[in-house]
N, C-alpha and C. Protein backbone atom coordinates (compact mmCIF):
# COMPACT_ATOMS: atom_id res chain seq x y z
N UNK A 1 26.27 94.37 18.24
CA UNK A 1 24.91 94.38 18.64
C UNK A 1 24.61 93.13 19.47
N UNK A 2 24.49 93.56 20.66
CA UNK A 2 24.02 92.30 21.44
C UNK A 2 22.33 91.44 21.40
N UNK A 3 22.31 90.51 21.86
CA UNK A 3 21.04 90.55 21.64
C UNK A 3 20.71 89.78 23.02
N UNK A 4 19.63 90.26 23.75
CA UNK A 4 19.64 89.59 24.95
C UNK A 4 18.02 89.55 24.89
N UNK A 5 17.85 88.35 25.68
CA UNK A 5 16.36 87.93 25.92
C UNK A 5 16.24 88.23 27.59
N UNK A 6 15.30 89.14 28.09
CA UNK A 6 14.73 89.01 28.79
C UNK A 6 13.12 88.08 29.41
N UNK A 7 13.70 87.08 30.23
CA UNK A 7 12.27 86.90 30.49
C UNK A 7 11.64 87.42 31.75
N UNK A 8 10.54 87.81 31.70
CA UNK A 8 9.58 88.19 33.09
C UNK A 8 9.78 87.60 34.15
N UNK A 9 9.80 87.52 35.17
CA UNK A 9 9.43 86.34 36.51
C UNK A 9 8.34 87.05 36.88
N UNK A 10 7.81 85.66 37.33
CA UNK A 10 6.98 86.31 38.14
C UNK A 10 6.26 86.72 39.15
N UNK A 11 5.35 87.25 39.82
CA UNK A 11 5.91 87.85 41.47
C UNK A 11 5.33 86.51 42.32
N UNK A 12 5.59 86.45 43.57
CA UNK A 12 5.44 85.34 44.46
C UNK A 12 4.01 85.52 44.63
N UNK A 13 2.98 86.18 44.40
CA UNK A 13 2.21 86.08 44.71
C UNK A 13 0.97 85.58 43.69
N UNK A 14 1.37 85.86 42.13
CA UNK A 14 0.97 84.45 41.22
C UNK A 14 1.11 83.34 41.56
N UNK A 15 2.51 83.23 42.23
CA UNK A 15 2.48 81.34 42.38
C UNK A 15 1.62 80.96 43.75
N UNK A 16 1.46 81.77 44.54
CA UNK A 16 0.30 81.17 45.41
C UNK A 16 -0.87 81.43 44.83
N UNK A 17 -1.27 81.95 43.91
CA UNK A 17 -3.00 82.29 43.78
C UNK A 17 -2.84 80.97 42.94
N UNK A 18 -2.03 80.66 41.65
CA UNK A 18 -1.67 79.22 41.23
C UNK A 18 -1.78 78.20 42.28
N UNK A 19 -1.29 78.44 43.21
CA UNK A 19 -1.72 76.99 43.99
C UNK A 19 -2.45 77.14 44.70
N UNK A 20 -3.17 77.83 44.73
CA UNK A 20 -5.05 77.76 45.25
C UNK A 20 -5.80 76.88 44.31
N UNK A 21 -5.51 77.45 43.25
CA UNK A 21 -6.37 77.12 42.22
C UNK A 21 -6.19 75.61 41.99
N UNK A 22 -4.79 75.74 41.84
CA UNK A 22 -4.69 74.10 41.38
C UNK A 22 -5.68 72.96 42.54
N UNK A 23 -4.90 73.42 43.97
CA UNK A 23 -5.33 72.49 44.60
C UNK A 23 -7.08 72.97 44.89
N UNK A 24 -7.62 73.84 44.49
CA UNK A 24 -9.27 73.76 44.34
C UNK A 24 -9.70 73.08 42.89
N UNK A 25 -8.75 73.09 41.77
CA UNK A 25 -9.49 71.97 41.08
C UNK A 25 -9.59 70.85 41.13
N UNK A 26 -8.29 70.32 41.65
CA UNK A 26 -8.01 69.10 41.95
C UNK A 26 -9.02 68.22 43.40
N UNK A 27 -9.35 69.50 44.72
CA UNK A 27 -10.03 68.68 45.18
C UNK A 27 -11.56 68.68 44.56
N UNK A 28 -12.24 69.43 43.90
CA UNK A 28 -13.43 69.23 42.93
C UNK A 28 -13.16 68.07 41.93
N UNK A 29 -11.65 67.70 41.37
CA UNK A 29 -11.87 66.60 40.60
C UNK A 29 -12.11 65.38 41.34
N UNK A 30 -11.70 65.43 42.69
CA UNK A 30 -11.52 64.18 43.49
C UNK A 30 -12.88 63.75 43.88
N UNK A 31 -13.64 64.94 44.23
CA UNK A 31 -14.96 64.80 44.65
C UNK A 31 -16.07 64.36 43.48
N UNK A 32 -15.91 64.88 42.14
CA UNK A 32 -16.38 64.25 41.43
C UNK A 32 -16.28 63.07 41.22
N UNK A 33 -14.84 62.52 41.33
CA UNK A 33 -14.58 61.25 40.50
C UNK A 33 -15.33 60.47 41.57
N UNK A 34 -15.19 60.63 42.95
CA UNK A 34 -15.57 59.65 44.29
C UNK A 34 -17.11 59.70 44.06
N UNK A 35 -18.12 60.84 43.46
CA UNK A 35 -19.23 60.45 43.01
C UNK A 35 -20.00 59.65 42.26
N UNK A 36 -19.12 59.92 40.55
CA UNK A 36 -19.21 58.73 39.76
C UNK A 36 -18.72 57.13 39.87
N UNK A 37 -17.57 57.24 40.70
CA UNK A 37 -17.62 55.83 41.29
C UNK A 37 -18.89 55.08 41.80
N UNK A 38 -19.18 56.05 43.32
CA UNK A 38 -20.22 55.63 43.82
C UNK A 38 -21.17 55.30 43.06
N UNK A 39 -21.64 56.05 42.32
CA UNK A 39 -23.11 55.81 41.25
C UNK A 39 -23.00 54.52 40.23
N UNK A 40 -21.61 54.14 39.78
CA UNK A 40 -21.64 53.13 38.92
C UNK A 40 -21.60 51.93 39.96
N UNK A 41 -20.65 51.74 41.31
CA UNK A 41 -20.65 50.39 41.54
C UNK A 41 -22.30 50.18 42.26
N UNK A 42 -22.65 51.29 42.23
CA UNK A 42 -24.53 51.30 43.09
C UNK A 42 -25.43 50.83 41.64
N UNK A 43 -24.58 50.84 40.55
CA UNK A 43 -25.60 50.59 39.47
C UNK A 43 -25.32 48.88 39.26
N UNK A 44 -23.91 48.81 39.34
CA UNK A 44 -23.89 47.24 38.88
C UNK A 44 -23.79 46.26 40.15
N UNK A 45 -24.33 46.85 41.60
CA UNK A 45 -24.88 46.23 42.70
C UNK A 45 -26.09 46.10 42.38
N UNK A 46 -27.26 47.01 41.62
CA UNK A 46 -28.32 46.64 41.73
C UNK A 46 -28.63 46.46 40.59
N UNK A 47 -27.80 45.45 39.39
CA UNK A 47 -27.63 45.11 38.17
C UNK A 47 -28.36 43.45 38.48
N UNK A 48 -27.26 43.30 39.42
CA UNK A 48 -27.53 41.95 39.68
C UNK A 48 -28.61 41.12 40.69
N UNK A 49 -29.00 42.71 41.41
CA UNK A 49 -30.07 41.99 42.39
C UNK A 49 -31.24 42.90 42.01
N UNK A 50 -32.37 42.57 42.69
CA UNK A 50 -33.95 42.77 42.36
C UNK A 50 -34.64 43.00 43.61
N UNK A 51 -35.59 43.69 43.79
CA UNK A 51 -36.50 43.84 45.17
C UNK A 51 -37.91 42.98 44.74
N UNK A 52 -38.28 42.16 45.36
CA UNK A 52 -39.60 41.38 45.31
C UNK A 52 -40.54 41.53 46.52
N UNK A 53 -41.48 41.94 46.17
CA UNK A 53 -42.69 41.55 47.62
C UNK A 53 -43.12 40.69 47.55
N UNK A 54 -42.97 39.83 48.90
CA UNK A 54 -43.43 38.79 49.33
C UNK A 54 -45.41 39.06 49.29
N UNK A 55 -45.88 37.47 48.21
CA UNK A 55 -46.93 37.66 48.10
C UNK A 55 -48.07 37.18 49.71
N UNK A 56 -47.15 36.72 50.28
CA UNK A 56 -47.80 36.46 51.91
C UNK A 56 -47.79 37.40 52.51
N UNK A 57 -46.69 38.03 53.21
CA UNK A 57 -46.25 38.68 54.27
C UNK A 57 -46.29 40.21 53.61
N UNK A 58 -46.14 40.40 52.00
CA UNK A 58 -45.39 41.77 51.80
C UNK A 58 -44.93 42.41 51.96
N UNK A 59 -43.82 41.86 52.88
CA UNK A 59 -41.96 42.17 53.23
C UNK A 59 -41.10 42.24 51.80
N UNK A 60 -40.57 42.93 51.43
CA UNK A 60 -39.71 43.08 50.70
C UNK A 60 -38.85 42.48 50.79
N UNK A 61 -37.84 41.90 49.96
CA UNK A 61 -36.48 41.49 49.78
C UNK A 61 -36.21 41.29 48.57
N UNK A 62 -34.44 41.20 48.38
CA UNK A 62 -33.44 41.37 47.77
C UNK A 62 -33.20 39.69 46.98
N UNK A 63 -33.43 39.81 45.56
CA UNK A 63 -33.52 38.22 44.95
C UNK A 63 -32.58 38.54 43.71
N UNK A 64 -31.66 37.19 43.66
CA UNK A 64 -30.94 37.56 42.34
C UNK A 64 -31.85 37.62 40.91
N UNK A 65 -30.91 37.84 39.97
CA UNK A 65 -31.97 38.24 38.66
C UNK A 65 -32.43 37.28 38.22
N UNK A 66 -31.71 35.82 38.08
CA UNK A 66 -32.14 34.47 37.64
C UNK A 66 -33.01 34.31 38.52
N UNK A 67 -33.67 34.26 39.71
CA UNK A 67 -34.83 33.81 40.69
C UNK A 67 -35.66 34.73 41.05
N UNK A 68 -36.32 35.21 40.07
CA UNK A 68 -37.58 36.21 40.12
C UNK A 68 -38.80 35.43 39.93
N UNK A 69 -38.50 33.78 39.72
CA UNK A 69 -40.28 34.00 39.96
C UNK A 69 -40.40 33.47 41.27
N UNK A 70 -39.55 33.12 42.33
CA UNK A 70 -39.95 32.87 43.50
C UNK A 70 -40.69 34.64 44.32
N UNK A 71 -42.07 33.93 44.49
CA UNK A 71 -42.74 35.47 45.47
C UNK A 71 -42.75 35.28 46.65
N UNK A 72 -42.17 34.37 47.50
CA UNK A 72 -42.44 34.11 49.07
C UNK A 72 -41.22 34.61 49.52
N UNK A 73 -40.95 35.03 50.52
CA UNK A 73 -39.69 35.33 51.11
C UNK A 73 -39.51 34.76 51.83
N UNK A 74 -37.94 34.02 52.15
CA UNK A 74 -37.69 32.84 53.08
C UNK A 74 -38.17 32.53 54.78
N UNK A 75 -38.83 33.84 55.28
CA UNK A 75 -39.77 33.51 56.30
C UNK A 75 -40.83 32.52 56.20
N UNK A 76 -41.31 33.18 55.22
CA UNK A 76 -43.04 32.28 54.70
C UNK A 76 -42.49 31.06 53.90
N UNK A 77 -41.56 30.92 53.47
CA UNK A 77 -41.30 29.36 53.25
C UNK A 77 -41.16 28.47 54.17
């Protein structure tokens, strides 16, 4: 009594619908990940800095977090 294992193959045209897929999840993972990047280093860019209006001019600008109580912006100084 022999005993033989057959396995399936399978046709060439699984392995391309497989590599559709793969490479469509993979570029959705890429695109995600390049989002959440963006959003975190945009969070700990504006971790460290602050927007102030100038109480003269009321021009806006960009002040680190330690120097918030200056209200003039370096024009009007």
């Amino acid at each position: 009594m022999k005993e033989e294992i057959n396995i399936p193959l399978q046709k060439e045209e699984d392995f391309v619908a497989a590599n559709i897929r793969r490479d469509n999840y993979s570029r959705i993972r890429d695109l995600q990940a390049l989002e959440f990047n963006t959003a975190i280093a945009s969070r700990l860019n504006a971790k460290d800095k602050s927007q102030v209006k100038c109480e003269k001019c009321g021009k806006e600008f960009t002040v680190e977090t330690g120097t918030i109580d200056l209200v003039k912006c370096p024009d009007c100084m």
